[in-house]
C-alpha atoms as a PDB file:
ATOM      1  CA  UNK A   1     108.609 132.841 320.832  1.00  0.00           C
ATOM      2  CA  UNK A   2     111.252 130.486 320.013  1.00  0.00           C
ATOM      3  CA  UNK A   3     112.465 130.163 316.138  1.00  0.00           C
ATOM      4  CA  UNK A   4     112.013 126.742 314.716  1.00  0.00           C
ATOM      5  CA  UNK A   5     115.564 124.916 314.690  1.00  0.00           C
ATOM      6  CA  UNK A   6     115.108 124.258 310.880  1.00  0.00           C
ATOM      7  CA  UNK A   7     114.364 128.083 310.206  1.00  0.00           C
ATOM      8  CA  UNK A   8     117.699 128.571 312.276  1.00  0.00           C
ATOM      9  CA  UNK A   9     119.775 126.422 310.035  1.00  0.00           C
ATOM     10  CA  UNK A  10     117.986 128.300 306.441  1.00  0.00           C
ATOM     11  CA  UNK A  11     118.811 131.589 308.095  1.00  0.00           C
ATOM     12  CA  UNK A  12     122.306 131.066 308.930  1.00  0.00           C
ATOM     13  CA  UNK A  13     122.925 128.846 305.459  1.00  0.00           C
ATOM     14  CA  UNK A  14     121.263 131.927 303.668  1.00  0.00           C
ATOM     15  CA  UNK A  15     123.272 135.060 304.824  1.00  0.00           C
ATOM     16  CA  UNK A  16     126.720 132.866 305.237  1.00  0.00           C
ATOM     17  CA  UNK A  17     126.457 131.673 301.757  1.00  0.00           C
ATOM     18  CA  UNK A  18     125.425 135.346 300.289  1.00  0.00           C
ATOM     19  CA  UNK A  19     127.761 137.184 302.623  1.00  0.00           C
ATOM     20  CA  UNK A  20     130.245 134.398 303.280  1.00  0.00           C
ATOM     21  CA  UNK A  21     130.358 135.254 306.650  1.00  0.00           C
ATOM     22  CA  UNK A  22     131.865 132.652 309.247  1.00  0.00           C
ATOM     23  CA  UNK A  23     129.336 130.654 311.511  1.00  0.00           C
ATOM     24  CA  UNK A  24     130.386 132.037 314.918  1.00  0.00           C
ATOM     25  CA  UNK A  25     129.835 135.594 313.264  1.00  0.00           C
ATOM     26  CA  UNK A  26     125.756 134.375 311.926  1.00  0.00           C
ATOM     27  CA  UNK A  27     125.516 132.507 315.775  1.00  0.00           C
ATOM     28  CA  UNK A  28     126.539 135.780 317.329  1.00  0.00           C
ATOM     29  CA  UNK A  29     123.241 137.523 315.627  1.00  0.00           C
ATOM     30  CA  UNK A  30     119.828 137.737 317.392  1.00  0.00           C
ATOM     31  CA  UNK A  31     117.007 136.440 315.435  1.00  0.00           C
ATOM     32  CA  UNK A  32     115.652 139.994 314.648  1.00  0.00           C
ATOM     33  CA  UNK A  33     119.030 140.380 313.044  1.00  0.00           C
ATOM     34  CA  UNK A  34     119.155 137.551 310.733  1.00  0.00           C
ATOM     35  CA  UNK A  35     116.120 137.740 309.921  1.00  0.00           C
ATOM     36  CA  UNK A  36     116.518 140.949 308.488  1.00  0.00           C
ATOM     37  CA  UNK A  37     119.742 140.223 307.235  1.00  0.00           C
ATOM     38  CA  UNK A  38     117.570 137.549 305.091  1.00  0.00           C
ATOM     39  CA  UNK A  39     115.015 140.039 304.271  1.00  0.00           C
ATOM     40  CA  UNK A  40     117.728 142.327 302.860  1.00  0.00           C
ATOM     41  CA  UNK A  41     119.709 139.897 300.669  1.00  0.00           C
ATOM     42  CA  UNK A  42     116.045 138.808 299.065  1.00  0.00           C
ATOM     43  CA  UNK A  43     115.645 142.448 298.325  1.00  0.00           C
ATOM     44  CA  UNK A  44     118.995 142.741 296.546  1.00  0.00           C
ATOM     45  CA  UNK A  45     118.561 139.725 295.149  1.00  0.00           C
ATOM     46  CA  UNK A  46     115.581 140.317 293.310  1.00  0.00           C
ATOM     47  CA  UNK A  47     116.695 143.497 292.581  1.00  0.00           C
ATOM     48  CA  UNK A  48     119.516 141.952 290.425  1.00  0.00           C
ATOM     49  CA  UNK A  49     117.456 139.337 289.408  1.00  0.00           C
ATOM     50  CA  UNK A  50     114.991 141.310 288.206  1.00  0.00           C
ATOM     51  CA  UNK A  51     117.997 143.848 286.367  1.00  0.00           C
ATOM     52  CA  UNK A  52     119.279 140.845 284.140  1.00  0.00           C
ATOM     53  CA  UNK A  53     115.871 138.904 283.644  1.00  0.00           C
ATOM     54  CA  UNK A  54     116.740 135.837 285.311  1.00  0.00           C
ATOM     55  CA  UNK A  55     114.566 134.211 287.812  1.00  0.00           C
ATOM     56  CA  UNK A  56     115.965 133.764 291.240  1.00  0.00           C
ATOM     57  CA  UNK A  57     116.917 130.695 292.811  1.00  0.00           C
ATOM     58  CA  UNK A  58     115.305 130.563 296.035  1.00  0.00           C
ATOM     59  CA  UNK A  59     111.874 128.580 296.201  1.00  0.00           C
ATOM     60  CA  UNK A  60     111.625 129.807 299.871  1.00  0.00           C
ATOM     61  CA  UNK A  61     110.115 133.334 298.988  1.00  0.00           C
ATOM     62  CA  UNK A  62     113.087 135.049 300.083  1.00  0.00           C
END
């Protein structure tokens, strides 16, 4: 099964702007791997969210 090309583009937008990693470095990553890369930076940030009462910022459910 082939990942939708927009789902590509939130997945890679979403871990390079929490982890500021470089684009050839998000490219280089399987789909199993950024998606739980995604899955993972949700987690932490609703985690932190959830520490300082503030609601997250992600309308995506991630």
């Amino acid at each position: 099964m082939t990942c939708p090309p927009d789902r590509v583009y939130e997945e890679i937008a979403y871990i390079s702007y929490h982890f500021h990693w470089r684009l050839a470095d998000v490219l280089d990553l399987e789909h199993a791997q950024r998606a739980r890369f995604v899955r993972e930076i949700a987690r932490l940030n609703e985690r932190i969210n959830g520490e300082s009462g503030e609601k997250g910022h992600d309308d995506r459910g991630w």
